[in-house]
Protein backbone atom coordinates (compact mmCIF):
# COMPACT_ATOMS: atom_id res chain seq x y z
CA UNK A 1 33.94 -18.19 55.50
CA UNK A 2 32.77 -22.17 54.39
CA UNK A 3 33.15 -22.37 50.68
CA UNK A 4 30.74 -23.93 48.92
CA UNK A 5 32.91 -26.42 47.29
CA UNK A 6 30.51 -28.31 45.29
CA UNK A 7 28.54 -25.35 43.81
CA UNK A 8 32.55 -23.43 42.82
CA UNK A 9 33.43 -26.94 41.13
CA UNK A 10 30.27 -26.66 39.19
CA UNK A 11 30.38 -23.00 38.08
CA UNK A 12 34.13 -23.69 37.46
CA UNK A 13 33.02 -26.53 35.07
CA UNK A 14 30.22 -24.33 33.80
CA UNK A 15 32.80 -21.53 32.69
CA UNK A 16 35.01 -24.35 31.28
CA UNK A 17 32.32 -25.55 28.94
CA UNK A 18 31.39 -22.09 27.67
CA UNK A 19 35.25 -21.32 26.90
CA UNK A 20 35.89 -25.15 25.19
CA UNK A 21 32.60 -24.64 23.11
CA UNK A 22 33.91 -21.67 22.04
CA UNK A 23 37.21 -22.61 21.49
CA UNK A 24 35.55 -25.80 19.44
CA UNK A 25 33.56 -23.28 17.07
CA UNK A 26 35.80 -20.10 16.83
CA UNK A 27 39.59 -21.69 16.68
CA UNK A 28 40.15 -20.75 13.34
CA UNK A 29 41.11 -17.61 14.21
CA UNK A 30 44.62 -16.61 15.94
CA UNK A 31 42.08 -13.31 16.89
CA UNK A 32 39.63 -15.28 18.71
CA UNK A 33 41.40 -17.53 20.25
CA UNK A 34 42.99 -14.48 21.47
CA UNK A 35 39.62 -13.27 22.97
CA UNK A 36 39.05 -16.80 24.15
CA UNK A 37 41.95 -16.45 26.66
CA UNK A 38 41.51 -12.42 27.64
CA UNK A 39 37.92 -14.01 28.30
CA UNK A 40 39.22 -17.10 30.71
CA UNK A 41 40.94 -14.20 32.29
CA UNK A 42 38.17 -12.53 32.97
CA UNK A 43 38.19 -9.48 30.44
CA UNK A 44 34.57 -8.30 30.40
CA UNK A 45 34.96 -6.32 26.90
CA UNK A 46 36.49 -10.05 25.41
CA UNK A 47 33.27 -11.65 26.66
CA UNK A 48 30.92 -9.56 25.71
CA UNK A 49 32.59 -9.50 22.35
CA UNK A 50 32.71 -13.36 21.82
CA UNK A 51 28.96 -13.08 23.54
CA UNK A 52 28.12 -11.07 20.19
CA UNK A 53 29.86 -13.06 17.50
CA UNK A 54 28.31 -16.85 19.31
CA UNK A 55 24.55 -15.17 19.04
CA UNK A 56 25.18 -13.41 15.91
CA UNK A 57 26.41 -16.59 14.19
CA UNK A 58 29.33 -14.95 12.29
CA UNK A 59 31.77 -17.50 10.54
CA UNK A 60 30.30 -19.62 13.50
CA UNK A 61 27.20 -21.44 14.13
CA UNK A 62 24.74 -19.28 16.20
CA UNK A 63 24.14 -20.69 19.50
CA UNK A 64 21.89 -18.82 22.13
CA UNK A 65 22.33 -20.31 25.83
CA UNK A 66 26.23 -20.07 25.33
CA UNK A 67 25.52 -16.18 24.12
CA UNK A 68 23.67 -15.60 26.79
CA UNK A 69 26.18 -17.25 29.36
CA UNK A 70 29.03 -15.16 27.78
CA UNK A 71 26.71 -11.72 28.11
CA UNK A 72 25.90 -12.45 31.64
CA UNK A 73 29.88 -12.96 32.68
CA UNK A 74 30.21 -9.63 30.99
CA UNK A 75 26.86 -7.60 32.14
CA UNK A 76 28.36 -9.57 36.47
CA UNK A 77 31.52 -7.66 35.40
CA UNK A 78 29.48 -4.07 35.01
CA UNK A 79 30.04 -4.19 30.86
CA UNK A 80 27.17 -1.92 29.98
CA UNK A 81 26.43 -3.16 26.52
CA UNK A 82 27.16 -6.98 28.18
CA UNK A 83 24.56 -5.66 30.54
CA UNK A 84 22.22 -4.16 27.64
CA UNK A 85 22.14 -7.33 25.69
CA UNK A 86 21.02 -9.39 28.74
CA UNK A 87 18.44 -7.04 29.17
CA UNK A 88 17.28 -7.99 25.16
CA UNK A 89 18.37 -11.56 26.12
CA UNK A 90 15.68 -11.39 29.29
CA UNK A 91 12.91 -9.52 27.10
CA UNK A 92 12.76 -11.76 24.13
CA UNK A 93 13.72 -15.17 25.89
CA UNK A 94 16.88 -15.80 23.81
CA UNK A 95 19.11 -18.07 25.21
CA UNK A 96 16.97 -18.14 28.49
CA UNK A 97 13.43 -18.21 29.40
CA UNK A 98 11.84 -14.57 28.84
CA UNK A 99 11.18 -12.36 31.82
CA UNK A 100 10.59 -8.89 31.35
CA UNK A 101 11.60 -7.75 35.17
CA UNK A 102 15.02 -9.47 34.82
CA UNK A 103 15.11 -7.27 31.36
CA UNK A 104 14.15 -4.21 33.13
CA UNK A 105 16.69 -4.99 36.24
CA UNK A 106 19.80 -4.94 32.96
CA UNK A 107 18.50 -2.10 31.06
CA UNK A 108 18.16 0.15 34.15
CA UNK A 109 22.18 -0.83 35.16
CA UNK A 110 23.10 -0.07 31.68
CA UNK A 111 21.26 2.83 31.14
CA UNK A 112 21.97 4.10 34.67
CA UNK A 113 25.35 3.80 33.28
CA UNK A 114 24.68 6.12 30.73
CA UNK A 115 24.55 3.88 27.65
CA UNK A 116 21.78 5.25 25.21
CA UNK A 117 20.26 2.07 23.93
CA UNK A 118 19.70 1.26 26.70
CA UNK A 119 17.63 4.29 28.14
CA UNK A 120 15.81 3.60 24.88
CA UNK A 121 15.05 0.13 25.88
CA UNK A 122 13.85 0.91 29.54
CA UNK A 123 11.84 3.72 27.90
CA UNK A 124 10.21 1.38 25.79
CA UNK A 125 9.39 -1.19 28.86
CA UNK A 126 7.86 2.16 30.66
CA UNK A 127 5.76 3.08 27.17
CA UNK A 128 4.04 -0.61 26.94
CA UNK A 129 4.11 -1.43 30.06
CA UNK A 130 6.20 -4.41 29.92
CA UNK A 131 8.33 -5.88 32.83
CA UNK A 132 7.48 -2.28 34.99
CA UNK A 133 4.29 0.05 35.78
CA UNK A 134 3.14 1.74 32.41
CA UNK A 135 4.26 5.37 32.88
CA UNK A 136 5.14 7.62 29.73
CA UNK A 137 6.46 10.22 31.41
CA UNK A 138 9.16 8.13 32.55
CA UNK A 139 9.11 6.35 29.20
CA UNK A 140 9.89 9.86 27.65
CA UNK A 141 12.60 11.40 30.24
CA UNK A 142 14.59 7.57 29.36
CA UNK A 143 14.06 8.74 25.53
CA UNK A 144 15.20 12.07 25.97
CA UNK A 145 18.54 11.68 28.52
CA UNK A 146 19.39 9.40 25.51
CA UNK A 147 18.49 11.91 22.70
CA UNK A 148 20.94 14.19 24.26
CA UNK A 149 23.76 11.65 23.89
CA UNK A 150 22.92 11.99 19.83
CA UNK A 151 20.65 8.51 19.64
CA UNK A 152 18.34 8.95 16.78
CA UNK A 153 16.46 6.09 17.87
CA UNK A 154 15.43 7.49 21.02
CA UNK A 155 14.39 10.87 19.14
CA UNK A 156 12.29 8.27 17.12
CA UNK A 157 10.79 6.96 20.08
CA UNK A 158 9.90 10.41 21.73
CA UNK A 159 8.16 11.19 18.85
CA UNK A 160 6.39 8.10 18.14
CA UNK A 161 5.10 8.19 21.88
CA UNK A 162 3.91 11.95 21.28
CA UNK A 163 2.23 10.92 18.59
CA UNK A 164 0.34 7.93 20.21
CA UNK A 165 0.20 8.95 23.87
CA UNK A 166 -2.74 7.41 25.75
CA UNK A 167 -5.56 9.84 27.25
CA UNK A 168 -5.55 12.41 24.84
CA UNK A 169 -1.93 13.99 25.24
CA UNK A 170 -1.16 13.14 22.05
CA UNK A 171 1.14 15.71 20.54
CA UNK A 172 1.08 15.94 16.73
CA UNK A 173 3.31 19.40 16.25
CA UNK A 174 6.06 17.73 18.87
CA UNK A 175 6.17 14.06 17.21
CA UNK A 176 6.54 15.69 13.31
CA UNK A 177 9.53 17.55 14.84
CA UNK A 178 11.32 14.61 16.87
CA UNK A 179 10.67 12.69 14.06
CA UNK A 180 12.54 15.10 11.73
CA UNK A 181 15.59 14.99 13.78
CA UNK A 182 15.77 11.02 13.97
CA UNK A 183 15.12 11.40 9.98
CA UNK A 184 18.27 13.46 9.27
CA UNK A 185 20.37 11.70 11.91
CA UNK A 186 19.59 9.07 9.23
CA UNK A 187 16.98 6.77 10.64
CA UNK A 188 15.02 5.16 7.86
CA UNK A 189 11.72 4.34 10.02
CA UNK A 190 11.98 7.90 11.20
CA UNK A 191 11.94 8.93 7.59
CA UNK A 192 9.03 7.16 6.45
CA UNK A 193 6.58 8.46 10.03
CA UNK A 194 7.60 11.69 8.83
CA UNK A 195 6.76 11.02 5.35
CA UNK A 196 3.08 10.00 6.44
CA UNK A 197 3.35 13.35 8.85
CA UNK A 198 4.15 15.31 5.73
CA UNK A 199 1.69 13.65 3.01
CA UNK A 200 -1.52 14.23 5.62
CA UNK A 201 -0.72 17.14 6.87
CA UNK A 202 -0.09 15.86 10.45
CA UNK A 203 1.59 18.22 13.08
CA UNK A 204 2.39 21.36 10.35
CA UNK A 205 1.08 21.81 6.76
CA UNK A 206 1.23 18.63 3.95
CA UNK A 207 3.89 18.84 1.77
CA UNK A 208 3.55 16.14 -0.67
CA UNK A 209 7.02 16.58 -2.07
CA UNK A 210 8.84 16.51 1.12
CA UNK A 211 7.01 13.21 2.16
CA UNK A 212 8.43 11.75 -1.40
CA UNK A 213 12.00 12.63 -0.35
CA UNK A 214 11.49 11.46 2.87
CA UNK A 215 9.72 8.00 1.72
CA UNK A 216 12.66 7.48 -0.87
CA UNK A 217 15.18 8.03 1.91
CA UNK A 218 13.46 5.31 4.14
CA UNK A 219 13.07 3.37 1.15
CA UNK A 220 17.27 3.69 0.70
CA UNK A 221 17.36 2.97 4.18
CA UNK A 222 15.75 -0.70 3.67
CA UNK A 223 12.15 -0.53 4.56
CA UNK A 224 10.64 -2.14 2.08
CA UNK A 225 6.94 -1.07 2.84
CA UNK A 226 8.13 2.89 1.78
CA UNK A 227 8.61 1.40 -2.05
CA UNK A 228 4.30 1.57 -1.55
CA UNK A 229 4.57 4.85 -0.09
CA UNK A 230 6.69 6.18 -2.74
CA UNK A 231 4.03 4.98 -5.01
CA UNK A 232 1.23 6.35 -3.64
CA UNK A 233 2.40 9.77 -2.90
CA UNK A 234 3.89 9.73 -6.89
CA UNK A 235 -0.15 9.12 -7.55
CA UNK A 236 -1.84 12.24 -5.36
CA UNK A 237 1.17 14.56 -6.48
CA UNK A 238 -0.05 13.68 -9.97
CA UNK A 239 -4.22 13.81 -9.17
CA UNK A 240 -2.45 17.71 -7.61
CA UNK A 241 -1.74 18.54 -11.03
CA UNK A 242 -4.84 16.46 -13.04
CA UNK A 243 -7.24 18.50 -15.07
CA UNK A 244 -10.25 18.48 -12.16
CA UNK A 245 -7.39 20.07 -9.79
CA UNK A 246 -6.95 23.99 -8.75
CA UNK A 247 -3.99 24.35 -10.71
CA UNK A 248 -4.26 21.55 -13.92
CA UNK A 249 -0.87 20.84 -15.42
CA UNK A 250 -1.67 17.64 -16.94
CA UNK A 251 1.25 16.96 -18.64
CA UNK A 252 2.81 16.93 -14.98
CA UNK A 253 0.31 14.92 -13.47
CA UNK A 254 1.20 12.33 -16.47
CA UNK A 255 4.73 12.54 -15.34
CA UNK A 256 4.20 10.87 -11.80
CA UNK A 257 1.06 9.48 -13.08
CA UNK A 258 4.00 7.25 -15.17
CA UNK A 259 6.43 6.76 -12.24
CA UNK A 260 3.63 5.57 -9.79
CA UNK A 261 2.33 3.11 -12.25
CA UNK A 262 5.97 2.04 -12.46
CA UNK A 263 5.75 0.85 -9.10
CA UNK A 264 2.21 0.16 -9.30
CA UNK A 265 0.16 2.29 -7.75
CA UNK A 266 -3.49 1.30 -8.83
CA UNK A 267 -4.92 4.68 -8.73
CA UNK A 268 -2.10 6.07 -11.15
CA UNK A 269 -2.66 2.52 -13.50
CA UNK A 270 -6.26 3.57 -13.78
CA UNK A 271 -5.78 6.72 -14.34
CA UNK A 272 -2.92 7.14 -16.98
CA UNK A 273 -5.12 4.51 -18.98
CA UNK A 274 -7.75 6.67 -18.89
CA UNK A 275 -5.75 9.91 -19.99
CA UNK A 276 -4.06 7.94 -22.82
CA UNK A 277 -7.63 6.71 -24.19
CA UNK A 278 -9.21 10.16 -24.11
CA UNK A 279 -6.20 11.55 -26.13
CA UNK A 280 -5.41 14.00 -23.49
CA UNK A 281 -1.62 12.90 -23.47
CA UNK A 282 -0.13 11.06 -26.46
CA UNK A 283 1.12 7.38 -26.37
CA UNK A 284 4.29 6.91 -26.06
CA UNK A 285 4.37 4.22 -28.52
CA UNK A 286 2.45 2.22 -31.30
CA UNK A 287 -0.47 0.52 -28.68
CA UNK A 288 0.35 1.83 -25.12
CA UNK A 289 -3.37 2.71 -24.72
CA UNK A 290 -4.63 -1.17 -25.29
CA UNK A 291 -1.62 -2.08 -22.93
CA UNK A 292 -2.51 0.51 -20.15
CA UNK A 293 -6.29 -0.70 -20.23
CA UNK A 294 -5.65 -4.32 -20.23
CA UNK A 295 -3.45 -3.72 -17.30
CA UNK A 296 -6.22 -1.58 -15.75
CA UNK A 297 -9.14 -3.50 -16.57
CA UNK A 298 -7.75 -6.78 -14.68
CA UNK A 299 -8.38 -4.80 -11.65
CA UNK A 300 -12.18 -5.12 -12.68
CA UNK A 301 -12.84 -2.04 -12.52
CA UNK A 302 -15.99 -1.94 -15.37
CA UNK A 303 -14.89 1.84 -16.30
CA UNK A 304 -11.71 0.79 -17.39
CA UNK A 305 -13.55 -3.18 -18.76
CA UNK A 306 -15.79 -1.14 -21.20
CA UNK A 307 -12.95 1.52 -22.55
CA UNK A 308 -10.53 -1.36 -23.48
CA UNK A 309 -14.02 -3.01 -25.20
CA UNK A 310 -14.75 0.00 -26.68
CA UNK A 311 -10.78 0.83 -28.01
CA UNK A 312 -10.73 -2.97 -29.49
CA UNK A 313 -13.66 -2.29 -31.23
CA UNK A 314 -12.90 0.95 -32.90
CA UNK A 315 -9.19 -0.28 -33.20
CA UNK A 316 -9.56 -3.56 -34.83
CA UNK A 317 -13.33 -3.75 -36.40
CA UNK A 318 -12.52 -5.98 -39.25
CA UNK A 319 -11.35 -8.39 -36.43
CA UNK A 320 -13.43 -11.34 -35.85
CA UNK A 321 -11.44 -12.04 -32.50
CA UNK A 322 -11.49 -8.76 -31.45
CA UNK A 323 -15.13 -7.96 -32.19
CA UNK A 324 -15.76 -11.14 -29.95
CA UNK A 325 -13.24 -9.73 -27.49
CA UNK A 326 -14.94 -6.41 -26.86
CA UNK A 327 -17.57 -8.16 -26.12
CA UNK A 328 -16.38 -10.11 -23.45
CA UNK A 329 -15.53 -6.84 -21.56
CA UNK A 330 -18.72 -5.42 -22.18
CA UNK A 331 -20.28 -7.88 -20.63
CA UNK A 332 -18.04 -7.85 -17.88
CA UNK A 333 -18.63 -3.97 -17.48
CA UNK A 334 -22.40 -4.52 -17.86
CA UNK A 335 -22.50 -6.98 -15.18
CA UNK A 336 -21.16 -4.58 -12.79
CA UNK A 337 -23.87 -2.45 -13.60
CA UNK A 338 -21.85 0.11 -16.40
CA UNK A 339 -24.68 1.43 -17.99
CA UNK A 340 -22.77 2.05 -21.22
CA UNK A 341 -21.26 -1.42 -21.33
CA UNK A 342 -25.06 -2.33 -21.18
CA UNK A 343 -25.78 -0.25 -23.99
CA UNK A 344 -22.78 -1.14 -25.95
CA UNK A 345 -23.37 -5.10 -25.54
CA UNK A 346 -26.66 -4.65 -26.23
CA UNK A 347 -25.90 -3.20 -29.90
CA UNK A 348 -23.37 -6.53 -30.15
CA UNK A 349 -26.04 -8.77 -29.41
CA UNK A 350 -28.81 -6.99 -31.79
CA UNK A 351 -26.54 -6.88 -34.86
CA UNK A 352 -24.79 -10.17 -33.96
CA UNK A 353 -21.08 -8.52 -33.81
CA UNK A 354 -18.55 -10.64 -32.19
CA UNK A 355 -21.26 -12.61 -30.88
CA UNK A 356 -24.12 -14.47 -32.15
CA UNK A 357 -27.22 -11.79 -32.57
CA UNK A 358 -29.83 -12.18 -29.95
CA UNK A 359 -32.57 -9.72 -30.09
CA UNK A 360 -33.81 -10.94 -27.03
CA UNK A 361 -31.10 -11.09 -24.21
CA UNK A 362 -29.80 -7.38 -26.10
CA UNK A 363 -33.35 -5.94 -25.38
CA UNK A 364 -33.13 -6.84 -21.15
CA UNK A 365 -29.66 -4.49 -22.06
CA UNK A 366 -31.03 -2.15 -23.37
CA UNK A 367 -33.15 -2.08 -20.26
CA UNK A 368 -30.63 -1.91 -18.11
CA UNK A 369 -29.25 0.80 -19.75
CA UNK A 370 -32.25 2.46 -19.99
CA UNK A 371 -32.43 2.89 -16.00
CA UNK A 372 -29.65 5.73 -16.01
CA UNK A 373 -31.61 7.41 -19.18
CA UNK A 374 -29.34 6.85 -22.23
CA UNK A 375 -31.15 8.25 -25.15
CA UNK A 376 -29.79 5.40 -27.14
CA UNK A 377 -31.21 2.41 -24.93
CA UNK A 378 -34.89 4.18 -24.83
CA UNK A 379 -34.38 4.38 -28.72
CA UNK A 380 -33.53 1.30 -29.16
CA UNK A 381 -36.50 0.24 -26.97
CA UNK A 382 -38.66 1.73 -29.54
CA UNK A 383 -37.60 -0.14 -32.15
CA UNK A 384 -37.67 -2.99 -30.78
CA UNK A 385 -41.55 -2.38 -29.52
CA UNK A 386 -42.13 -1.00 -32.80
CA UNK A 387 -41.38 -3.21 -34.99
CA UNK A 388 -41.30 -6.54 -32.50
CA UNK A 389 -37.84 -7.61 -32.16
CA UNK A 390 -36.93 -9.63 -29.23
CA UNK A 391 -40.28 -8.57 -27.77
CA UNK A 392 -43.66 -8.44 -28.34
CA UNK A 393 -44.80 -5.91 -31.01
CA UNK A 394 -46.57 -2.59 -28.74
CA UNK A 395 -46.97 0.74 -30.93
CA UNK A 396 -47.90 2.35 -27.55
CA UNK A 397 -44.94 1.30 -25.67
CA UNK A 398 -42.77 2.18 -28.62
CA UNK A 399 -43.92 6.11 -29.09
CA UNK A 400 -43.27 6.26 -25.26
CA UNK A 401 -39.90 5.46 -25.61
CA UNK A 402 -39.23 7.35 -28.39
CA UNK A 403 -40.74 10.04 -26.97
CA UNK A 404 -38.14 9.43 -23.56
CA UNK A 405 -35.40 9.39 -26.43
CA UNK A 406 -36.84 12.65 -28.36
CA UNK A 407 -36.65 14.45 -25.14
CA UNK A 408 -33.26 13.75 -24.36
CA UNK A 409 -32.15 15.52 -27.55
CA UNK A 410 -31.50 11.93 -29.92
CA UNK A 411 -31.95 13.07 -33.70
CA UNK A 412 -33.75 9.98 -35.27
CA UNK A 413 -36.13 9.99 -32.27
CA UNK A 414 -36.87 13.65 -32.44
CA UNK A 415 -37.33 12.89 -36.12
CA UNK A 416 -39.96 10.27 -35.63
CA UNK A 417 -41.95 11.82 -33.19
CA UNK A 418 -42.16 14.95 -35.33
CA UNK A 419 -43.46 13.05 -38.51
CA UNK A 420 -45.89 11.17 -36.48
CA UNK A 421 -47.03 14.49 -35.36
CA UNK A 422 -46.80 16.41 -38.64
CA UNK A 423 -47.61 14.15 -41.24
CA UNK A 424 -47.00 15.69 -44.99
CA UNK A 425 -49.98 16.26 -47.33
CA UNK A 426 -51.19 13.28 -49.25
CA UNK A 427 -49.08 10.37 -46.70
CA UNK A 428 -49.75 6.78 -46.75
CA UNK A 429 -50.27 5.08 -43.29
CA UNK A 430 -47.43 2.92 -42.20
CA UNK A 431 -47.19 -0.56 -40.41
CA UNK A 432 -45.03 0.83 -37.46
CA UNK A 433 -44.73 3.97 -35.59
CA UNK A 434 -40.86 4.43 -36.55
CA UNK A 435 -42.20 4.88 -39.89
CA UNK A 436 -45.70 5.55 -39.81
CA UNK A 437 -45.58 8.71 -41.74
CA UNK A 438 -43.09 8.66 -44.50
């Protein structure tokens, strides 16, 4: 046979430079330079090893191609993970251009060869498609021939694929329990699918405490997203206990009410502020409620806007600042269309408290407030058509409203509208409806 001189000198030289690069980077160890020679020798396990620590970078600067030149010695030599990691090499173009067939030719050695990651690999190719014909039955025998050698990731993947198979054989029941096993073989992404399984009742009942403990545990295991999780679920285990729930325990819902704002979860933020301001659980110190609602209210939310108004003006009424304040939020509250923020701004602006008074911009208010029929607003309407303040003066207008506010149960308008319509013996007529009989 003619050997190919010229090409052997240059794959000679090729093999040369890998080995002196490495040599170059790695010499400071008697270790490596140990696997530098087993690998000159052509010891598959050395090269794949040095393969690993040149693409991983450790105590070394990372460099791809001569990585991927080291793996593919290896993966020639029938070293399944050498032949694995050329496979990852081909898929994500490190070290070489990317070409999914060449990916699927090195996982299908290696996992012929029986090496679970890389039956999870090839399944993965046959899931999306990638590099061979889409075909999740395939995809799912690969998963499962590498379940059975104990690889939680591959029970991950069998039940990630049940859960999202294409064409409608999705299979809820089977992905919550593959799931489950990748969870306790200590998976953390496994943990936090079956969390969501668990908190919406997908595949089996919900069980909002066992998606908590298995949110923390993905959480432990570094994915950073389940930290939200944690929150949220924290939040509906507390709204499970909240007063409007089948079985109230409020104190309880407080309890991870407090932990989920910790971490915070809006919906426990807003409502711990709320529960604080309505007395229903005490503070836990001097002022927690003003804190909880100014935290709350910069999520503009105009419920939680007109309670913090409303606390600094009961709190602090002496308080020019705070008077002025309050106002602010009220008007913020009204603007959002908080009919009691309307109401309450438009008593600021008629008695000039925390803000200059202006009879006429507090009577469009009092309007507004008027649309979702507060007695007070259509009271206040009167008033002001009764007596002509910030509007034109119109009795007839005015014992309309008061008779809107009368029927709504408010005192002083029930109280006018019955003198106007029982006057006492011997009365003088008045200037104005409000008091037209004394």
């Amino acid at each position: 046979m003619r050997i190919d001189r010229p090409r052997l000198r240059a794959r000679i030289a090729a093999v040369v430079t890998v080995f002196a690069a490495c040599s170059a980077s790695l010499a400071a160890s008697p270790e490596i330079e140990k696997l530098i020679e087993q690998a000159r020798r052509g010891n598959a396990a050395a090269e794949f090893t040095l393969g690993k620590l040149v693409y991983e970078g450790r105590s070394v600067p990372r460099n791809a191609s001569q990585a991927f030149r080291l793996m593919e010695r290896a993966a020639k030599r029938k070293h399944l993970g050498a032949q694995n990691a050329l496979g990852y090499f081909h898929q994500h173009g490190i070290g070489t251009q990317a070409n999914l067939g060449e990916a699927a030719r090195w996982y299908r050695l290696a996992a012929e060869g029986g090496l679970a990651e890389a039956q999870v690999n090839l399944g993965s190719l046959y899931r999306d498609g990638l590099g061979v014909p889409w075909d999740e039955k395939i995809a799912l025998e690969w998963f499962r021939r590498a379940a059975e050698r104990g690889s939680a990731e591959a029970s991950y993947n069998i039940g990630y694929t049940a859960e999202h198979a294409k064409g409608g054989a999705q299979d809820l029941v089977a992905a919550r329990v593959a799931y489950a096993k990748a969870a306790d073989a200590g998976l953390a992404i496994a943990s936090r699918s079956l969390g969501r399984m668990l908190e919406n009742g997908l595949g089996g009942p919900a069980d909002l405490t066992a998606a908590l403990a298995r949110y923390s545990e993905a959480e432990r295991g570094g994915i950073q997203e389940a930290k939200g999780d944690t929150a949220r679920t924290l939040a509906l285990l507390g709204a499970s206990f909240d007063k409007e729930s089948t079985a109230p325990d409020v104190q309880r819902a407080v309890a991870y009410y407090r932990r989920a704002a910790a971490l915070g979860n809006p919906m426990a933020v807003r409502r711990l502020a709320i529960l604080i301001d309505d007395g229903i659980t005490p503070e836990e110190a001097a002022g927690e409620a003003e804190i909880r609602l100014r935290a709350a209210a910069a999520s503009r939310d105009p419920e939680l806007q007109f309670r913090l108004a409303r606390r600094l003006q009961a709190d602090r009424a002496s308080n020019a600042s705070a008077a002025a304040e309050a106002v602010f939020y009220y008007r913020l509250a009204a603007e959002e269309g908080h009919a009691q923020a309307a109401l309450a701004l438009a008593l600021a602006l008629d008695a000039g408290r925390g803000v200059p008074r202006n009879p006429a911009e507090a009577h469009r208010w009092y309007l507004e407030a008027a649309k979702v029929r507060l007695p007070e607003a259509f009271y206040r309407l009167a008033l002001h058509y009764d007596l002509g303040v910030g509007v034109a003066p119109n009795y007839r207008t005015a014992l309309d409203y008061f008779a809107k506010a009368a029927e709504l149960d408010h005192p002083a308008a029930k109280a006018t509208i019955k003198r106007l319509l029982e006057p006492p013996p011997g009365s003088m007529p008045s200037t104005s409806a409000s008091d037209r009989l004394p």
